[in-house]
C-alpha atoms as a PDB file:
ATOM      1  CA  UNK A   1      62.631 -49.716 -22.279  1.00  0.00           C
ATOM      2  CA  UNK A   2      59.168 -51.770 -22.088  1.00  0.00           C
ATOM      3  CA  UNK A   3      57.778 -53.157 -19.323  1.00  0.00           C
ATOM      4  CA  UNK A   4      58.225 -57.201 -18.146  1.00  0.00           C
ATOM      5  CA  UNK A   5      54.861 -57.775 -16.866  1.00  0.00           C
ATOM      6  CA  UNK A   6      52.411 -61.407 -17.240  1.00  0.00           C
ATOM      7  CA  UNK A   7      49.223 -62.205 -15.979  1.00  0.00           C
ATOM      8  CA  UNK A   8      49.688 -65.897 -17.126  1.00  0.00           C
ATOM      9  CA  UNK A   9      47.010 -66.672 -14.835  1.00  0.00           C
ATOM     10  CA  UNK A  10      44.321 -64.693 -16.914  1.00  0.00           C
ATOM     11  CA  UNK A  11      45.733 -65.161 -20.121  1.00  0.00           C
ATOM     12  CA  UNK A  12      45.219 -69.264 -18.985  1.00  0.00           C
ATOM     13  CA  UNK A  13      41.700 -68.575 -18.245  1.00  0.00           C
ATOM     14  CA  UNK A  14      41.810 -66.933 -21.336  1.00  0.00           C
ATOM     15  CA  UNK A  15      42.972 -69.755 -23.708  1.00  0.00           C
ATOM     16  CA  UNK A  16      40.315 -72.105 -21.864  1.00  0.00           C
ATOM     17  CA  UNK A  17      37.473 -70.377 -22.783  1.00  0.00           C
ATOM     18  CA  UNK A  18      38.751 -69.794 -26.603  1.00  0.00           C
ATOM     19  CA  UNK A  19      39.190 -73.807 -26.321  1.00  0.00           C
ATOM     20  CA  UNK A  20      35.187 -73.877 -25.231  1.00  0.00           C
ATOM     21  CA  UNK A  21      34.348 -72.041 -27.723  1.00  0.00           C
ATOM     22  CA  UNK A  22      36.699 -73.782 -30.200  1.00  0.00           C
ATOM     23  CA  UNK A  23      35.083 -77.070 -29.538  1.00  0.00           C
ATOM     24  CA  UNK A  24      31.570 -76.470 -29.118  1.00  0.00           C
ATOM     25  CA  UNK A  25      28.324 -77.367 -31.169  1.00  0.00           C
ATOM     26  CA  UNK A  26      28.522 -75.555 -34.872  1.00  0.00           C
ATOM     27  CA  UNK A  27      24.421 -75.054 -34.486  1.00  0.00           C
ATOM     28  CA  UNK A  28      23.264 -71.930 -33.289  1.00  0.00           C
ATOM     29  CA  UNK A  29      25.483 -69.915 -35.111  1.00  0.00           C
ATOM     30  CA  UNK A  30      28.356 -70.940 -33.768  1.00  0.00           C
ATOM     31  CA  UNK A  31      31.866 -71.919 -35.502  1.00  0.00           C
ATOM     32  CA  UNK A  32      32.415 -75.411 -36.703  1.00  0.00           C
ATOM     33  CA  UNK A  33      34.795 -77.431 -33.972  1.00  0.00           C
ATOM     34  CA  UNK A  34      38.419 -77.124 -34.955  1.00  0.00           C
ATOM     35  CA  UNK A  35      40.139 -80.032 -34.973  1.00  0.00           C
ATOM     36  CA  UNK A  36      43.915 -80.814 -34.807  1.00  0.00           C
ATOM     37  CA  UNK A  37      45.634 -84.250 -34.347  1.00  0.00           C
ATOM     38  CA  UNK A  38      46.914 -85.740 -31.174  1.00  0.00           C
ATOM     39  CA  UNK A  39      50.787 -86.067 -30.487  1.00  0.00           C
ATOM     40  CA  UNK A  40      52.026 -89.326 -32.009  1.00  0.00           C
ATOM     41  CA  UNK A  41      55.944 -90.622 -31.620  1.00  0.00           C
ATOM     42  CA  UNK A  42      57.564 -87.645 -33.240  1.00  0.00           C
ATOM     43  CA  UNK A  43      60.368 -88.015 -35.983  1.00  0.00           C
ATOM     44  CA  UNK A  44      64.372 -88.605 -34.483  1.00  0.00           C
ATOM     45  CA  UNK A  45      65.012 -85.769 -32.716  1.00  0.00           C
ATOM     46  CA  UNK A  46      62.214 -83.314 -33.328  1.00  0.00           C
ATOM     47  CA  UNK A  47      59.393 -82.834 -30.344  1.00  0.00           C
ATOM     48  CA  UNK A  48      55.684 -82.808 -30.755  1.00  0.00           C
ATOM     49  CA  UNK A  49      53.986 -79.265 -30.253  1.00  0.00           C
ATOM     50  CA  UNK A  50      50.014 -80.045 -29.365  1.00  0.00           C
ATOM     51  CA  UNK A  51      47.484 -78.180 -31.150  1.00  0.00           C
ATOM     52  CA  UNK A  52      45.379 -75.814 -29.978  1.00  0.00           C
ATOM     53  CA  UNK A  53      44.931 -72.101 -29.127  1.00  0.00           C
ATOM     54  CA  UNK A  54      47.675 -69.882 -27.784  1.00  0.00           C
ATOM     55  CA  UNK A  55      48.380 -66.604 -26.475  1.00  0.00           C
ATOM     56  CA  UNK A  56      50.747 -64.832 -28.857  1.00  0.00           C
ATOM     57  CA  UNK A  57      52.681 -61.312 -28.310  1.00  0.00           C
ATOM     58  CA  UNK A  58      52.288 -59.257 -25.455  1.00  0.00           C
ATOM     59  CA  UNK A  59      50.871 -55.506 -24.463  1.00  0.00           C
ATOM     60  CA  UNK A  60      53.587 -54.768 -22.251  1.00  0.00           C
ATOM     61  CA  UNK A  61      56.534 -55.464 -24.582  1.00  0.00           C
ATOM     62  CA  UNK A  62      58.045 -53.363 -27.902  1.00  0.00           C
ATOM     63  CA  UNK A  63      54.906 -52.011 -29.865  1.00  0.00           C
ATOM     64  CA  UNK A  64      55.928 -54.967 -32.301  1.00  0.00           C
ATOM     65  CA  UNK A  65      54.494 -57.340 -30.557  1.00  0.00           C
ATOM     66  CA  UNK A  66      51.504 -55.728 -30.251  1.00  0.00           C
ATOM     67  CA  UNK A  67      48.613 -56.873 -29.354  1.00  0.00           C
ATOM     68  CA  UNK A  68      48.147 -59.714 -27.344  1.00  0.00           C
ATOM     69  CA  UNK A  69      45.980 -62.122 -29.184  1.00  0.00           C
ATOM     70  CA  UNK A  70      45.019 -65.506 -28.981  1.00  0.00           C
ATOM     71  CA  UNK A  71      45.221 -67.934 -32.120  1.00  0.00           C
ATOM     72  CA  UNK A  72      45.199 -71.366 -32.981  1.00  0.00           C
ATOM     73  CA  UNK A  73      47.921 -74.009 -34.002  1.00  0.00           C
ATOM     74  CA  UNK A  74      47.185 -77.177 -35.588  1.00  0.00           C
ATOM     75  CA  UNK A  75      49.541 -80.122 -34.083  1.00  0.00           C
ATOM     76  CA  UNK A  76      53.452 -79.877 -35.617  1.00  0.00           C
ATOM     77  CA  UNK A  77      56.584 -80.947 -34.309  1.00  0.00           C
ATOM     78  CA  UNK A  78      59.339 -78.766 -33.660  1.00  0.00           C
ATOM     79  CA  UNK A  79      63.666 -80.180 -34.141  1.00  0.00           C
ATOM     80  CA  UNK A  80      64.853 -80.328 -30.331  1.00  0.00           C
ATOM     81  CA  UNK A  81      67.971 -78.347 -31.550  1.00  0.00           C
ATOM     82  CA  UNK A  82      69.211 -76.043 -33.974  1.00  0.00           C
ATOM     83  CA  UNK A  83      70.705 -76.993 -36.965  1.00  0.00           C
ATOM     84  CA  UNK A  84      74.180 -77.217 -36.517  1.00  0.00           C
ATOM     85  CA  UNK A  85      77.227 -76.044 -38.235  1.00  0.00           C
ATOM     86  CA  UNK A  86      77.976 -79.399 -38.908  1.00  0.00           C
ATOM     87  CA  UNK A  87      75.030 -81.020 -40.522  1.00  0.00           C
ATOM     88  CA  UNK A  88      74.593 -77.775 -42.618  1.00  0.00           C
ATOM     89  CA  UNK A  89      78.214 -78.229 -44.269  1.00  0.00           C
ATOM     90  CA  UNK A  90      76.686 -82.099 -44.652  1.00  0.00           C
ATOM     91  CA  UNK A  91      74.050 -80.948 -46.741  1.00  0.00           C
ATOM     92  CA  UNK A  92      76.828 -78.550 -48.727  1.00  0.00           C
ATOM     93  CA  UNK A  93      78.598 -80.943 -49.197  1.00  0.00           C
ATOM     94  CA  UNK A  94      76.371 -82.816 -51.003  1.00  0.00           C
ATOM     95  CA  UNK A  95      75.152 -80.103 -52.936  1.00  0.00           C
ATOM     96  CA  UNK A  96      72.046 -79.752 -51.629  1.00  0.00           C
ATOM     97  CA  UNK A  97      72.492 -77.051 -49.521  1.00  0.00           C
ATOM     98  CA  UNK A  98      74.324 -73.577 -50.797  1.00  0.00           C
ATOM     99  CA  UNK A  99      77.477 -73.165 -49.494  1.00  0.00           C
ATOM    100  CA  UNK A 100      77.245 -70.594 -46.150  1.00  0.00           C
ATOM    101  CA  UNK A 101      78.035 -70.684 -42.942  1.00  0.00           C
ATOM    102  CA  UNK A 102      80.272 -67.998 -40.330  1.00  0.00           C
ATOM    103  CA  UNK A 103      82.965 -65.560 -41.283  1.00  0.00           C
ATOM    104  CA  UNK A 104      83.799 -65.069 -37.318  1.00  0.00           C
ATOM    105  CA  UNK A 105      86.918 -67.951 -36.257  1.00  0.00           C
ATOM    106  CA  UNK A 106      85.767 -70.094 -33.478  1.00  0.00           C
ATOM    107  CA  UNK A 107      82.395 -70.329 -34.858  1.00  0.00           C
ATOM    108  CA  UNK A 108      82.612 -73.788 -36.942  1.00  0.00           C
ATOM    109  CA  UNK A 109      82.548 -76.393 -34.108  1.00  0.00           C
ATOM    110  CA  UNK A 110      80.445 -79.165 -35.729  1.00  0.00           C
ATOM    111  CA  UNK A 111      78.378 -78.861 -32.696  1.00  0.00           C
ATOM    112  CA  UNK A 112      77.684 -75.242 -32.738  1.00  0.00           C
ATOM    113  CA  UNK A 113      74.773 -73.967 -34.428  1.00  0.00           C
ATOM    114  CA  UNK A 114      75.232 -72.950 -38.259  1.00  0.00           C
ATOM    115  CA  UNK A 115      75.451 -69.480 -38.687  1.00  0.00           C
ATOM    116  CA  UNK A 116      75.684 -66.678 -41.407  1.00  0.00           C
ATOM    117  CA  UNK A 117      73.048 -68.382 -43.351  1.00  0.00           C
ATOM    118  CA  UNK A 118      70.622 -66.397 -45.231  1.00  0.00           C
ATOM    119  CA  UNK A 119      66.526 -67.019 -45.044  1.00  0.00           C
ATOM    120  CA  UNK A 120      66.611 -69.050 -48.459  1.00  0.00           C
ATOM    121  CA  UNK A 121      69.072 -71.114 -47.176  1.00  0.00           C
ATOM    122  CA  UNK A 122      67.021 -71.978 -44.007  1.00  0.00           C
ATOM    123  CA  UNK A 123      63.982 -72.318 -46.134  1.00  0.00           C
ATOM    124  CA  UNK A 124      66.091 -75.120 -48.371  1.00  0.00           C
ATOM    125  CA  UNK A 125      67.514 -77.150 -45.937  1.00  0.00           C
ATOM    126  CA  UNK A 126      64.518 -77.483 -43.631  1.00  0.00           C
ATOM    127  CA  UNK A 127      62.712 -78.209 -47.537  1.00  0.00           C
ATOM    128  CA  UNK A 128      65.621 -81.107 -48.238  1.00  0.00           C
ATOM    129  CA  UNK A 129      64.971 -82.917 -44.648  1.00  0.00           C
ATOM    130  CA  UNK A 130      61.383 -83.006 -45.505  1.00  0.00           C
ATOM    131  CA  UNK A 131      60.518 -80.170 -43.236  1.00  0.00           C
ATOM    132  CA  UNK A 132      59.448 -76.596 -43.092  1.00  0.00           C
ATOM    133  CA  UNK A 133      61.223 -73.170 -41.500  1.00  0.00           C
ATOM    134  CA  UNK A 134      58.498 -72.414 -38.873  1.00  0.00           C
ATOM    135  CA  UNK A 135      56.148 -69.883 -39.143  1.00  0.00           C
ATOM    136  CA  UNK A 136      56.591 -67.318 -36.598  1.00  0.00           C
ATOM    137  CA  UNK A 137      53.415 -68.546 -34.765  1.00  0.00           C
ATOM    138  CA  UNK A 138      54.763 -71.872 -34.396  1.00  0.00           C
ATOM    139  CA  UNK A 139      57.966 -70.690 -32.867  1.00  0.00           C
ATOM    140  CA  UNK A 140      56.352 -68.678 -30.460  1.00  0.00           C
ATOM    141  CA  UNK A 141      53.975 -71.202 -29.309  1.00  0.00           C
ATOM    142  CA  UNK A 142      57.128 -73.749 -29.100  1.00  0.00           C
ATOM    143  CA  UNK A 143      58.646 -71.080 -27.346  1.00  0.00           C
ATOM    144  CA  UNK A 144      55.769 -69.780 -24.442  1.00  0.00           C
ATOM    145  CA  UNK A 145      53.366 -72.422 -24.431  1.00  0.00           C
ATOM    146  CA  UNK A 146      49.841 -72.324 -24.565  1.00  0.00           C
ATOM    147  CA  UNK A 147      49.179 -69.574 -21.742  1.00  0.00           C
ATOM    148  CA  UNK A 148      51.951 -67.450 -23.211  1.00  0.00           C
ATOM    149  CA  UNK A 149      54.802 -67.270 -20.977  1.00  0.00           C
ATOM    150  CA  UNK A 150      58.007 -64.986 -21.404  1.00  0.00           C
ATOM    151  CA  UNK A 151      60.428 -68.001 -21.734  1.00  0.00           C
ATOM    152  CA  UNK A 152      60.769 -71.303 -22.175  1.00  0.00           C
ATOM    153  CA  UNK A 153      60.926 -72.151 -18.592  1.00  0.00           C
ATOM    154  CA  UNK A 154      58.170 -69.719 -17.154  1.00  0.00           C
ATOM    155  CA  UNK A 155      58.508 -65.941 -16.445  1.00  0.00           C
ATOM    156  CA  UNK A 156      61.757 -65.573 -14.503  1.00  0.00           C
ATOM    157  CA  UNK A 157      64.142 -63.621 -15.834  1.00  0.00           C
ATOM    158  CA  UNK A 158      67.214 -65.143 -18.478  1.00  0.00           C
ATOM    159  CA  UNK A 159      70.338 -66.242 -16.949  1.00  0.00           C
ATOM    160  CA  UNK A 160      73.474 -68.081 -17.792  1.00  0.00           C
ATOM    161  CA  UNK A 161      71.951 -70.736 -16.036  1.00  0.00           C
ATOM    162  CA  UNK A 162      69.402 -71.155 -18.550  1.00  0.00           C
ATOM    163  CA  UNK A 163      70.338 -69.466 -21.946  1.00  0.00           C
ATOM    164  CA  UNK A 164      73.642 -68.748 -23.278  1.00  0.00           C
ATOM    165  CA  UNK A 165      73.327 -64.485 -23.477  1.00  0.00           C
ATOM    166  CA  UNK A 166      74.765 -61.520 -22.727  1.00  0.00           C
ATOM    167  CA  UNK A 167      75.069 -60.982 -18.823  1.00  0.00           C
ATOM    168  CA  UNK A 168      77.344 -59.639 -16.568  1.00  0.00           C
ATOM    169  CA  UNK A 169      80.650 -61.013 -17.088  1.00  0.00           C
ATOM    170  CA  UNK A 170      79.929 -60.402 -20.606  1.00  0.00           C
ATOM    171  CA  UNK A 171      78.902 -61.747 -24.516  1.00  0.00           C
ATOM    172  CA  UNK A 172      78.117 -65.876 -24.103  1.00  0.00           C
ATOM    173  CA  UNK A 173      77.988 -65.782 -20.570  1.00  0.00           C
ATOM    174  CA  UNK A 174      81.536 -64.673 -20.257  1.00  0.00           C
ATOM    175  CA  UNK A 175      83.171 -67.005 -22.625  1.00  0.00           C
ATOM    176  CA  UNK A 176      85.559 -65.216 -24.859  1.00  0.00           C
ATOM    177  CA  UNK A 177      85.984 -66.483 -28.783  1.00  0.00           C
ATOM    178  CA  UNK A 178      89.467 -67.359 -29.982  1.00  0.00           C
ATOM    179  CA  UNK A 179      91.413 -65.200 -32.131  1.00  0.00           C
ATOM    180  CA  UNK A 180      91.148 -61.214 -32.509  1.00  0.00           C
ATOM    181  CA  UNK A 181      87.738 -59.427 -30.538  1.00  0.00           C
ATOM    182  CA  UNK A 182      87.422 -62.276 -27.964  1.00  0.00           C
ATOM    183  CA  UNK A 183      85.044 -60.174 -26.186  1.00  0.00           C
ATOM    184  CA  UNK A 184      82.626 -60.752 -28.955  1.00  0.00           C
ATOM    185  CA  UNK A 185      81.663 -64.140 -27.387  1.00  0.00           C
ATOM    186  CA  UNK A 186      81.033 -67.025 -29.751  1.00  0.00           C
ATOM    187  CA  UNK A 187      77.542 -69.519 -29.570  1.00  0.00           C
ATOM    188  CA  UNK A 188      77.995 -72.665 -27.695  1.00  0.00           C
ATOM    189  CA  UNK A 189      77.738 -76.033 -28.599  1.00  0.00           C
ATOM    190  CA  UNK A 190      73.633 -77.013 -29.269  1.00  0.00           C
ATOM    191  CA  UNK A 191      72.110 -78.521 -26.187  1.00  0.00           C
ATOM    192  CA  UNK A 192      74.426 -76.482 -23.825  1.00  0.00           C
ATOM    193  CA  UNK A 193      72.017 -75.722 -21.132  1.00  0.00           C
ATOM    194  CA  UNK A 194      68.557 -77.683 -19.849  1.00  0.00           C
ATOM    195  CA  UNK A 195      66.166 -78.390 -21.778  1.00  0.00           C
ATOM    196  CA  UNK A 196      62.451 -76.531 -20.980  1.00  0.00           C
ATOM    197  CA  UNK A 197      59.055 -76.579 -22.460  1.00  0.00           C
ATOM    198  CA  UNK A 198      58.353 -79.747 -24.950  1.00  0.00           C
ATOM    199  CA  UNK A 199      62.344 -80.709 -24.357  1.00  0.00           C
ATOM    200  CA  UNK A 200      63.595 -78.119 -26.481  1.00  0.00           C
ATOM    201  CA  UNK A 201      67.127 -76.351 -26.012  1.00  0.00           C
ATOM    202  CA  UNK A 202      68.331 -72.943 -26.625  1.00  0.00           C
ATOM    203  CA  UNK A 203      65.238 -71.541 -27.163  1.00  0.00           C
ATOM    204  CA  UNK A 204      66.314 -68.518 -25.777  1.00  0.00           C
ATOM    205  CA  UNK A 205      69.498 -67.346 -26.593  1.00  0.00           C
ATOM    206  CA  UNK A 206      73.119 -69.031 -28.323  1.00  0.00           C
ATOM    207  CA  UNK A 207      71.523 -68.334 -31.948  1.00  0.00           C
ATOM    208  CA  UNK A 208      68.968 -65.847 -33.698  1.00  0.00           C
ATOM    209  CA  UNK A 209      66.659 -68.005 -35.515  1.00  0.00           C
ATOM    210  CA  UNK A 210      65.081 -67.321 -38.871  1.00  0.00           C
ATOM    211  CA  UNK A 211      61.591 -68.034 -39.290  1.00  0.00           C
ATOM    212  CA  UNK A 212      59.033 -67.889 -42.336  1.00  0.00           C
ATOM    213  CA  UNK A 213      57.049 -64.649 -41.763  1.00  0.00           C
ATOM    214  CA  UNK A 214      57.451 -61.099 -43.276  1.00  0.00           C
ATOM    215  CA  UNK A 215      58.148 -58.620 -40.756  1.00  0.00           C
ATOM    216  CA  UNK A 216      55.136 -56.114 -39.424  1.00  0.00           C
ATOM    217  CA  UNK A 217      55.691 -53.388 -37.435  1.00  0.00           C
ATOM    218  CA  UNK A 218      52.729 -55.000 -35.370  1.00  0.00           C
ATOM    219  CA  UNK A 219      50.634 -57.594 -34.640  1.00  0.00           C
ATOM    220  CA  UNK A 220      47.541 -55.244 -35.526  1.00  0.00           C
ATOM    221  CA  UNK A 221      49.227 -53.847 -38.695  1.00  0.00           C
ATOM    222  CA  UNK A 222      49.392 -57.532 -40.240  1.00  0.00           C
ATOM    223  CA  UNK A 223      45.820 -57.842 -39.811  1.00  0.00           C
ATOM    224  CA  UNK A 224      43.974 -60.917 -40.709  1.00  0.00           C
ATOM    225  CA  UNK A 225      47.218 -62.016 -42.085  1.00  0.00           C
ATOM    226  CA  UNK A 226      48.337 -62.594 -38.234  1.00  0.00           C
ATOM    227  CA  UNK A 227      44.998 -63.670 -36.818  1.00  0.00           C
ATOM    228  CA  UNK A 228      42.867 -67.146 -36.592  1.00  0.00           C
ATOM    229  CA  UNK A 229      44.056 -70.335 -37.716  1.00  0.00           C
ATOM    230  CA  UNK A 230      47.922 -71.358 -38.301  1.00  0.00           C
ATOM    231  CA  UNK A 231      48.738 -67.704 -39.299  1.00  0.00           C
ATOM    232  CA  UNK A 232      51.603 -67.332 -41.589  1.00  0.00           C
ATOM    233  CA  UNK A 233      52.382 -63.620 -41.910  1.00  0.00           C
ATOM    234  CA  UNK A 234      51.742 -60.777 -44.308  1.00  0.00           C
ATOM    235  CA  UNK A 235      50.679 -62.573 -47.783  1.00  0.00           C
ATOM    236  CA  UNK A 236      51.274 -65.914 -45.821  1.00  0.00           C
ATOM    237  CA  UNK A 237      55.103 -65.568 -46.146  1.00  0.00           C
ATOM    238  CA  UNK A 238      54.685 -66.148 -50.079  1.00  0.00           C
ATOM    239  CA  UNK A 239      57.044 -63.550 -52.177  1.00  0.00           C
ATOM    240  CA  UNK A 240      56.530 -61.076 -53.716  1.00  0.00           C
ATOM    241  CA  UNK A 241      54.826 -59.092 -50.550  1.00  0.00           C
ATOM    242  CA  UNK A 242      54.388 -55.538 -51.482  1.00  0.00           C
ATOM    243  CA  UNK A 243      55.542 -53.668 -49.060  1.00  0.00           C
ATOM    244  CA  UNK A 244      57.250 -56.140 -47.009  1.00  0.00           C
ATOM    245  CA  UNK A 245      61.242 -56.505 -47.009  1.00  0.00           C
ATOM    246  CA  UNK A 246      62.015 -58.141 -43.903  1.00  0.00           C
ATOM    247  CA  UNK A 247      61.383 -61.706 -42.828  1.00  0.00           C
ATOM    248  CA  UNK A 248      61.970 -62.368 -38.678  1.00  0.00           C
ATOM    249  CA  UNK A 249      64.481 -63.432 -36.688  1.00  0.00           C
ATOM    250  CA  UNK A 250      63.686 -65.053 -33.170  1.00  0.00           C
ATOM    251  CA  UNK A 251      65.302 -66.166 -29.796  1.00  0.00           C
ATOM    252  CA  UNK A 252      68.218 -63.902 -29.004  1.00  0.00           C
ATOM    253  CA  UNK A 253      71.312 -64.618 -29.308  1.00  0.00           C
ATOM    254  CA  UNK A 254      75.261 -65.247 -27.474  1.00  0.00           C
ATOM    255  CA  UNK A 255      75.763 -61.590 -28.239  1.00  0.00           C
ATOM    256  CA  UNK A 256      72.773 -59.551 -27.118  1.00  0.00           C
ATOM    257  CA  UNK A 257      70.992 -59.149 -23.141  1.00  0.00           C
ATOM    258  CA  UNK A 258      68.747 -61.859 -21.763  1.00  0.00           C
ATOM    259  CA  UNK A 259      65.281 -59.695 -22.643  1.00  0.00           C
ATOM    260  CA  UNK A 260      66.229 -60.004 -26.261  1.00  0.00           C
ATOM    261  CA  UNK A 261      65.978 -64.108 -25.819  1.00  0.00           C
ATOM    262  CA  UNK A 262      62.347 -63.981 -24.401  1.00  0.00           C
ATOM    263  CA  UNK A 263      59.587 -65.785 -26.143  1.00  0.00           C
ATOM    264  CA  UNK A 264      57.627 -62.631 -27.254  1.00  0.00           C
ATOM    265  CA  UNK A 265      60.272 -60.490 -28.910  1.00  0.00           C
ATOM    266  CA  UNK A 266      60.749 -60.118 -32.469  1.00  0.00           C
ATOM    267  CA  UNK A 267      64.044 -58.883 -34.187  1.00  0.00           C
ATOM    268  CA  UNK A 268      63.832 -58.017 -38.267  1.00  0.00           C
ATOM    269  CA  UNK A 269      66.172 -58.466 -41.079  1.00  0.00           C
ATOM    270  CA  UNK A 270      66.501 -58.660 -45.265  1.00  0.00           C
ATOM    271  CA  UNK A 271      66.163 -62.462 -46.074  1.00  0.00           C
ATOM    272  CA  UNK A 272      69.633 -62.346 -48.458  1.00  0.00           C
ATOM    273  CA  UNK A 273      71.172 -61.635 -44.764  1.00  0.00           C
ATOM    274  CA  UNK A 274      72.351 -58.138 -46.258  1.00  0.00           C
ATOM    275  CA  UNK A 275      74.181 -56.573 -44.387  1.00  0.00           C
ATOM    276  CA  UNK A 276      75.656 -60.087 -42.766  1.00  0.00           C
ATOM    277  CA  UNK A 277      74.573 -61.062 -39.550  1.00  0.00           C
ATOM    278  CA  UNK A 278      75.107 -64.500 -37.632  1.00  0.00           C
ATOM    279  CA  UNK A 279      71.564 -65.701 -37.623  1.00  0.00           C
ATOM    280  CA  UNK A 280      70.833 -69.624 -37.653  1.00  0.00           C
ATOM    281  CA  UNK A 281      67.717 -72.059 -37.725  1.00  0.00           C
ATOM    282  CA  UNK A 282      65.718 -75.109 -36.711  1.00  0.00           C
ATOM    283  CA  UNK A 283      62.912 -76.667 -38.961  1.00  0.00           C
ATOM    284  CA  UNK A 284      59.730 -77.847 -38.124  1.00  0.00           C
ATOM    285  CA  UNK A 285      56.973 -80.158 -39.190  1.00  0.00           C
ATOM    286  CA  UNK A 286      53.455 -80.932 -40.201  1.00  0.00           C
ATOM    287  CA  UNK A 287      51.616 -84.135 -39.181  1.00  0.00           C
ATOM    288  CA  UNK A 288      51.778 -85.281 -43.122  1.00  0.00           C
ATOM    289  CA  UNK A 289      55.609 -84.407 -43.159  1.00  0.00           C
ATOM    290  CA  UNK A 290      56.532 -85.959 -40.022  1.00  0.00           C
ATOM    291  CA  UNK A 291      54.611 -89.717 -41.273  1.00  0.00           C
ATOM    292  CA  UNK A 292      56.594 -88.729 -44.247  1.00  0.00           C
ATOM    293  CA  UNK A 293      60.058 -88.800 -42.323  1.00  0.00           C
ATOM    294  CA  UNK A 294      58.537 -91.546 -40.168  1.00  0.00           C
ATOM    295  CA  UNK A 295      58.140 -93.984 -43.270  1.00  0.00           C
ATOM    296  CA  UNK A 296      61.756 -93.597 -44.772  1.00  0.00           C
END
């Protein structure tokens, strides 16, 4: 078991002297100021996610998320909620989305998140709305904020009062799925508990959530690949990635404890979804994509 342990109150300090250095004079030596774009009125439900630097991973959690670094984010917005069972079958149904979706009963409320959808299904739909599957970076930062937080709300610990997880009345707070194995809990409808940082929901917990990066065993074994500016990932998600089989899976889940839906941890699996596992999405956007969406 890892330790639970933030010292948001450096790591703040932290991020406001990368900022300094981020924005100062290029003469002397010194880098170029980066520049990212202010919030504007986001697309219909998606949230603005401000640029700037961030502290991603953690030294005091799985050696995955290893080390504690800080990089930097241009502006993107980020959908308030995960795509839901509903709107993917929408997109099926019009054949622009494969057919997928869950093989559990009880899991195809038009409100619930979609689930049982491979990567390159995520990857499509976010693609056919004009979006993008967020880089790992970008969830994380949507996740913790700028100072790098364990959750969504701050560094308490998950509840049912705040994520729908595995606690002590059991999978999804308690809530038992219909039909055979109720004890195997089901995800709730989207937008089930409060909202937290940038008015996102669920976050943390109710549905894994692919995102675009290959999977490293660490932070430092990625390498430049997982450093700097708007990091995407061993050979910036692109395939083939020798040596790479794995894309990421983030937020927790219904089914598993409350430390698996913090901010920081990072859960693997083959993009095809092989062997199949109940993993959903959201999509996110650039500035250019969201004036896209803005102007249809």
């Amino acid at each position: 078991m890892f330790k639970n342990k933030f010292t948001v109150g450096v790591l703040g300090g932290l991020v406001a002297a990368i900022t300094v250095v981020s924005t100062s004079s290029a003469s002397g030596g010194e880098k170029a100021p980066r520049k990212t774009e202010p919030c504007v009125s986001p697309p219909s439900m998606m949230a603005c996610i401000p640029g700037g630097p961030f502290v991603r991973g953690t030294n005091d959690g799985p050696s995955d998320t290893w080390p504690e670094q800080v990089v930097f984010l241009d502006t993107f917005y980020m959908d308030i909620y995960e795509v839901t069972y509903g709107e993917y079958q929408s997109c099926a149904k019009q054949e622009k989305c494969r057919k997928a979706g869950p093989n559990y009963r009880d899991f195809n409320g038009p409100k619930q998140p979609i689930t049982g959808v491979n990567w390159y299904d995520a990857v499509n739909y976010c693609r056919v709305h004009g979006k993008h599957l967020p880089t790992e970076a970008e969830w994380e930062k949507a996740a913790r904020g700028a100072d790098g937080e364990s959750y969504p709300w701050g560094n308490e610990p998950a509840t049912c009062k705040r994520a729908i997880i595995k606690d002590r009345a059991g999978r999804s707070c308690g809530e038992q799925k219909k039909g055979k194995h109720g004890e195997k809990g089901r995800p709730f409808d989207v937008g089930s508990r409060p909202a937290f940082r940038y008015g996102l929901y669920d976050m943390s917990g109710n549905s894994w959530e692919w995102v675009y990066d290959w999977y490293s065993k660490s932070y430092g074994d990625c390498g430049k690949d997982c450093e700097g500016n708007a990091p995407k990932g061993p050979c910036g998600g692109e395939e083939p990635c020798p040596g790479h089989t794995r894309k990421v899976v983030r937020g927790g889940s219904w089914y598993w404890e409350g430390i698996m839906a913090s901010g920081f941890y990072r859960r693997s699996h083959r993009p095809k979804n092989s062997p199949f596992h109940h993993f959903g999405f959201r999509c996110a956007a650039s500035p250019d994509e969201a004036r896209r969406l803005l102007a249809q």
